[in-house]
N, C-alpha and C. Protein backbone atom coordinates (compact mmCIF):
# COMPACT_ATOMS: atom_id res chain seq x y z
N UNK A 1 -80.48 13.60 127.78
CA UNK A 1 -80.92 12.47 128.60
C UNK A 1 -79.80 11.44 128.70
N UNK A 2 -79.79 10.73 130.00
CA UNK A 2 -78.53 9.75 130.21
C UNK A 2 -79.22 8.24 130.85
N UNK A 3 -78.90 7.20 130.19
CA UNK A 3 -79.50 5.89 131.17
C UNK A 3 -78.05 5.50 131.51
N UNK A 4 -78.75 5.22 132.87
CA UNK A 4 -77.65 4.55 133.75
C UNK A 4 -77.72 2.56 134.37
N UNK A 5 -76.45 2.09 133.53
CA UNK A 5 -76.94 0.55 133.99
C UNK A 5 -76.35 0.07 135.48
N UNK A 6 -77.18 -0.36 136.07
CA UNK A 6 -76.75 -0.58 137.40
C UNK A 6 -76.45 -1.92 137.42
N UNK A 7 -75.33 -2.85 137.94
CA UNK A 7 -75.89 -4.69 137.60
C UNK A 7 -75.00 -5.10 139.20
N UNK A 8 -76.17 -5.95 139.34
CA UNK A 8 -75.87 -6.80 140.68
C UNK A 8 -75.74 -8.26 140.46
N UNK A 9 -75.02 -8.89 141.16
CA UNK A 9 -74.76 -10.44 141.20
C UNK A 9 -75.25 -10.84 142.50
N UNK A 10 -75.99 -11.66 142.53
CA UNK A 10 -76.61 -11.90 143.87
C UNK A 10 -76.51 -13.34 144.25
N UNK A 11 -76.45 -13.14 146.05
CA UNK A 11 -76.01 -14.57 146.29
C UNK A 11 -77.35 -15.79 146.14
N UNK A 12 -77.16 -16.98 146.14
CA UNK A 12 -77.78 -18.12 146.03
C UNK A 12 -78.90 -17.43 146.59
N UNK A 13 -80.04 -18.03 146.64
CA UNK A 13 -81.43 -17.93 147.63
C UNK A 13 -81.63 -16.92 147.87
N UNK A 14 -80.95 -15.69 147.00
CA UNK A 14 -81.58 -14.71 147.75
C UNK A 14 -82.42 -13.80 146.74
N UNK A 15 -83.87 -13.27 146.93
CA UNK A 15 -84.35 -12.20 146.32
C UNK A 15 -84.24 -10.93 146.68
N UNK A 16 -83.61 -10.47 145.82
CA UNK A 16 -83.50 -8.60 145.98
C UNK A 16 -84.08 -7.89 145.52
N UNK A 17 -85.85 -8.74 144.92
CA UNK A 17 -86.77 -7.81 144.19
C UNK A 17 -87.11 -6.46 144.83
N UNK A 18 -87.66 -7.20 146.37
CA UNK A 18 -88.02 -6.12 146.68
C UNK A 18 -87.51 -4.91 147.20
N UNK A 19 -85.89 -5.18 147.21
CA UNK A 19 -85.41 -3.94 147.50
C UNK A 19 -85.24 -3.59 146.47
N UNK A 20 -84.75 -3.76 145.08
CA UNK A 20 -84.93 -3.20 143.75
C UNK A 20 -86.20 -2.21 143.61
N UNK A 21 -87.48 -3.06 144.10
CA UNK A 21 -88.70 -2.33 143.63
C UNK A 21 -88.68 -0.81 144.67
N UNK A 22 -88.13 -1.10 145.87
CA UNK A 22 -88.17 0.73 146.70
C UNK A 22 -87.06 0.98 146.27
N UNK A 23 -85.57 0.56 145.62
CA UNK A 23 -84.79 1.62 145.22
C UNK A 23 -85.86 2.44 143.72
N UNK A 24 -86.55 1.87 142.95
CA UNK A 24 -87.26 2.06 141.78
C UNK A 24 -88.18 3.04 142.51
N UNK A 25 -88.77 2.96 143.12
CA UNK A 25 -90.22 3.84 143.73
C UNK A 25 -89.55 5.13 144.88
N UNK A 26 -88.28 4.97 145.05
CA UNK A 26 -88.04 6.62 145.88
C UNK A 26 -87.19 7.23 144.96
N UNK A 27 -86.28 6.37 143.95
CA UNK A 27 -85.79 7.06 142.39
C UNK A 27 -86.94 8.00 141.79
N UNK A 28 -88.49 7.56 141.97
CA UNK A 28 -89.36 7.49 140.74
C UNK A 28 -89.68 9.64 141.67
N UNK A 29 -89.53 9.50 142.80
CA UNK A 29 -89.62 10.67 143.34
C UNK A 29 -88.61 12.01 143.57
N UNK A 30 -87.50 11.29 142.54
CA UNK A 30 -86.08 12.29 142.86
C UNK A 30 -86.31 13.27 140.82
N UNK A 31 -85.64 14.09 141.70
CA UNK A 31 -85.94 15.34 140.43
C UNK A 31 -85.35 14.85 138.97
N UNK A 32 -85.67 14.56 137.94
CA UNK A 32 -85.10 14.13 136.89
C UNK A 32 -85.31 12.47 136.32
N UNK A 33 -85.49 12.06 137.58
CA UNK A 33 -86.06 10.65 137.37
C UNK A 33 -86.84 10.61 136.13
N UNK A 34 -86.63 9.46 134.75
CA UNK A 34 -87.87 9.68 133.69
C UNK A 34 -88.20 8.35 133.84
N UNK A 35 -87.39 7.26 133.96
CA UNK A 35 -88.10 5.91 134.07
C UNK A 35 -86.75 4.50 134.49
N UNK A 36 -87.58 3.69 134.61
CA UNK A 36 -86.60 2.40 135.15
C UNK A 36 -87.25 1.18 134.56
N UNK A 37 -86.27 0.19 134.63
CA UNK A 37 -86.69 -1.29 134.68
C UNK A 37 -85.77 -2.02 135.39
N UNK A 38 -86.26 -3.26 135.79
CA UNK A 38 -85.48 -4.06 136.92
C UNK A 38 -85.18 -5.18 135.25
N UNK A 39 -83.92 -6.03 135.36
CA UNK A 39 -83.89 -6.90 135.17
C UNK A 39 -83.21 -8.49 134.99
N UNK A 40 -83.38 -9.72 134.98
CA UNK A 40 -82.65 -10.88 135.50
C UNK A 40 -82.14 -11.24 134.28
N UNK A 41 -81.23 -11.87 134.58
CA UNK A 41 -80.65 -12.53 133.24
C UNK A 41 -81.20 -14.16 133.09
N UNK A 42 -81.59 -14.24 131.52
CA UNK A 42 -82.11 -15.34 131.12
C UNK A 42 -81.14 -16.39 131.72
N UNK A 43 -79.61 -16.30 130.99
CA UNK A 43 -79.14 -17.37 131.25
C UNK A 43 -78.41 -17.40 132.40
N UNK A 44 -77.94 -16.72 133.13
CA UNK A 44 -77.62 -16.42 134.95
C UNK A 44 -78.77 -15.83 135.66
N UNK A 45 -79.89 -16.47 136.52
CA UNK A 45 -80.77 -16.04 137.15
C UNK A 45 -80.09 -14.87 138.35
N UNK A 46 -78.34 -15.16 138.77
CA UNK A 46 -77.79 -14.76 139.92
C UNK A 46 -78.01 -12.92 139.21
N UNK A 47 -77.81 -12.50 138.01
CA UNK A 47 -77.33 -11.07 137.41
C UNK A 47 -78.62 -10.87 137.41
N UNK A 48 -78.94 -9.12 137.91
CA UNK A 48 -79.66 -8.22 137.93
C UNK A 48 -79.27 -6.97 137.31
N UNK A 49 -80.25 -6.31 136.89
CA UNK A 49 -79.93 -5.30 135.90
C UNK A 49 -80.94 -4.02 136.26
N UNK A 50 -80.38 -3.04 136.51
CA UNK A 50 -81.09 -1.73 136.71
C UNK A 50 -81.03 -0.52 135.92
N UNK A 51 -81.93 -0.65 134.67
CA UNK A 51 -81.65 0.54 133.68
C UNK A 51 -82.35 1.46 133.51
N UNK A 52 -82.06 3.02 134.46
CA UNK A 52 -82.70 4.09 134.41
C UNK A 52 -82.36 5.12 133.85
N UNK A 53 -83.46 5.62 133.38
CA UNK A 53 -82.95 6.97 132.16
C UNK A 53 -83.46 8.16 133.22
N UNK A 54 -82.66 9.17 132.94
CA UNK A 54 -82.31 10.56 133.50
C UNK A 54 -82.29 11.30 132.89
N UNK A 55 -83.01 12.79 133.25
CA UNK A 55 -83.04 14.03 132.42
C UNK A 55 -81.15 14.48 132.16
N UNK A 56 -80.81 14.29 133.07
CA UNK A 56 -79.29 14.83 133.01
C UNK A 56 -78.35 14.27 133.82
N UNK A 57 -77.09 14.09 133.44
CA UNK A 57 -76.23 13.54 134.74
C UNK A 57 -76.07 14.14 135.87
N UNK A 58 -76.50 15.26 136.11
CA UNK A 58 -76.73 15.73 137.30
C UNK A 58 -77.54 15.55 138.12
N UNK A 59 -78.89 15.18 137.50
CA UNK A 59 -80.13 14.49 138.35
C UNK A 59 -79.34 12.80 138.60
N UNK A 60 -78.88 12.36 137.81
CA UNK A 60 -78.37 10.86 138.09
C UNK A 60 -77.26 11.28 139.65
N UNK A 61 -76.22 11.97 139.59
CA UNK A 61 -75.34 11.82 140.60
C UNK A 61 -76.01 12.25 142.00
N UNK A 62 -77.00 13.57 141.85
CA UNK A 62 -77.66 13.95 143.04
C UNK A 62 -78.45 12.29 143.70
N UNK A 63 -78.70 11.95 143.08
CA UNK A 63 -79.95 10.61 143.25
C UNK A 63 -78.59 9.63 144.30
N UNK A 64 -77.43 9.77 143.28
CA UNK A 64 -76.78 8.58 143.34
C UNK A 64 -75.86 8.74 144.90
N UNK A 65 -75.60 9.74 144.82
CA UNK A 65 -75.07 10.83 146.38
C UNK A 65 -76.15 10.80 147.34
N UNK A 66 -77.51 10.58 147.43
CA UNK A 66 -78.23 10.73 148.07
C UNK A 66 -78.33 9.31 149.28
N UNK A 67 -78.68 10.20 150.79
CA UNK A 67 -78.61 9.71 152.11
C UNK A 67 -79.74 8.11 151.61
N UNK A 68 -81.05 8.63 150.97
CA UNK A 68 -81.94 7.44 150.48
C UNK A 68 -81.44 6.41 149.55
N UNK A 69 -81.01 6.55 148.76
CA UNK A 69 -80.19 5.35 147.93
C UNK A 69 -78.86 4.66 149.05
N UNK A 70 -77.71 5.67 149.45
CA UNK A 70 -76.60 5.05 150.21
C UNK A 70 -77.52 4.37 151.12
N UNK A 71 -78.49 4.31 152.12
CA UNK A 71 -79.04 3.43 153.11
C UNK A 71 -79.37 2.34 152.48
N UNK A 72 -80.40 2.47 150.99
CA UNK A 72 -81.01 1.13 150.77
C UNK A 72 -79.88 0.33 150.02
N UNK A 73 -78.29 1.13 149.56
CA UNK A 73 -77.23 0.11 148.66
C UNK A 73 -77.17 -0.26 150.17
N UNK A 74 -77.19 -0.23 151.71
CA UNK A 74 -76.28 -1.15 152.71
C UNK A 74 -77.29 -2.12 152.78
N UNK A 75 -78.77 -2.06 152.62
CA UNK A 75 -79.09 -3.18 153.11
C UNK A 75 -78.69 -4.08 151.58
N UNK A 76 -78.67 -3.79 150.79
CA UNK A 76 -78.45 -4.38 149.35
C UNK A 76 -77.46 -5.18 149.58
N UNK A 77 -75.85 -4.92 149.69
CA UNK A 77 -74.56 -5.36 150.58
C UNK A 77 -74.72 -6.99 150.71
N UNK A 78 -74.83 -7.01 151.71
CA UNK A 78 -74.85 -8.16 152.39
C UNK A 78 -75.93 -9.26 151.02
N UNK A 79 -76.61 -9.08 150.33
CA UNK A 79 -76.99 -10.08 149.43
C UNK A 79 -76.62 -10.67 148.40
N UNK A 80 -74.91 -9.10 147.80
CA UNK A 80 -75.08 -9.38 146.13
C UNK A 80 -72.93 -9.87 146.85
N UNK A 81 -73.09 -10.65 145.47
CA UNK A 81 -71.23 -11.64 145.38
C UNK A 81 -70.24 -10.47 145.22
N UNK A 82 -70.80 -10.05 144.21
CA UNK A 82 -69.74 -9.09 143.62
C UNK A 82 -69.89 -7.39 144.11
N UNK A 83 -69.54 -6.47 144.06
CA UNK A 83 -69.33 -4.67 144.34
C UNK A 83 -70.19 -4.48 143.09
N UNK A 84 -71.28 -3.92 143.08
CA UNK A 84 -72.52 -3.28 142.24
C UNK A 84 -71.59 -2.29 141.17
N UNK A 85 -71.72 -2.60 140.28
CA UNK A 85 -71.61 -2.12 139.13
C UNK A 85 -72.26 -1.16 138.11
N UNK A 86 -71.93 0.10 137.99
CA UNK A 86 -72.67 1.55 137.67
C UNK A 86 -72.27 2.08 136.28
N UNK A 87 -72.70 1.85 135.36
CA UNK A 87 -71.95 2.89 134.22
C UNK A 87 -73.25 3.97 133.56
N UNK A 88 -72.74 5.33 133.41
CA UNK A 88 -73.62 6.02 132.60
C UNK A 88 -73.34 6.19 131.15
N UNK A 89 -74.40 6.28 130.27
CA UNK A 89 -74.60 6.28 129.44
C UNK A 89 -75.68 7.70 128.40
N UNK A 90 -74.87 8.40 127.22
CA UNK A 90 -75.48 9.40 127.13
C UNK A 90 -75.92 8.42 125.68
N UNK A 91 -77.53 9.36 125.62
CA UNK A 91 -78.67 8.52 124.76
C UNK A 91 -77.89 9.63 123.36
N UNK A 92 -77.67 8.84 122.09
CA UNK A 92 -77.95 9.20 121.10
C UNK A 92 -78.50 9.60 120.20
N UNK A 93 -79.58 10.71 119.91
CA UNK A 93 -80.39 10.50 119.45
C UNK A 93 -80.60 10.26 117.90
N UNK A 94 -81.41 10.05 117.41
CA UNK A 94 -81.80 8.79 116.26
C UNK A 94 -81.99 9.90 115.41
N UNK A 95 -81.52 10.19 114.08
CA UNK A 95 -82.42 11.67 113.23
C UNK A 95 -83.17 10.69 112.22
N UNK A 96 -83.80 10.90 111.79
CA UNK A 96 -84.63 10.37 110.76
C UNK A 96 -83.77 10.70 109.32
N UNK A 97 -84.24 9.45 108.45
CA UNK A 97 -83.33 9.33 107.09
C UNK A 97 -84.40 10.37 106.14
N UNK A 98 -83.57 10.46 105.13
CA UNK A 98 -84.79 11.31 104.54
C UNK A 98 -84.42 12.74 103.71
C-alpha cells in the first residue's frame, strides 16, 4: 500500500472544496482507490492537503495519468499560487513487539 500527499496553495477568496470533494468521489471509483482525506492547515488557511492511500503505485499513477483527474487539475489551475505538489509514499508496516 502507498499514500500519496497532494498539497495546494490557494489563492485569497477562493474555495476549492468542492473541487477537492469530486477529485475525492471519481478517485473513490478508480481501481485501487482505499481511501482519502481533504485537508487545511490550522495555521495557513491558504494550504490544502490531499492524503490518499492506494493499493499500489500503479493504481496511484493510472488514477494520476487519467483524462478525469488531468480535466478536474485544469479547472483546479487557475485557483491555487503555487504548481500542486505530489509525493508518494510507501506505508511501513508496524510488526508488533513481543
Amino acid at each position: 500500500m502507498i499514500r500519496v500527499i497532494t498539497g495546494y496553495r490557494v489563492k485569497k477568496n477562493v474555495d476549492i472544496r468542492p473541487l477537492l470533494l469530486k477529485l475525492r468521489m471519481d478517485a473513490m471509483q478508480y481501481p485501487g482507490f482505499v481511501a482519502a482525506e481533504n485537508m487545511v492547515s490550522r495555521r495557513d488557511s491558504s494550504i490544502f492537503l490531499v492524503v490518499s492511500t492506494w493499493e499500489g503505485p500503479e493504481n496511484w499513477i493510472a488514477w494520476e495519468k487519467s483524462k478525469l483527474r488531468v480535466e478536474l487539475l485544469k479547472e483546479l489551475e487557475p485557483l491555487v499560487e503555487d504548481r500542486t505538489r505530489v509525493e508518494m509514499y510507501d506505508i511501513i508496516p508496524t510488526k508488533r513487539w513481543g
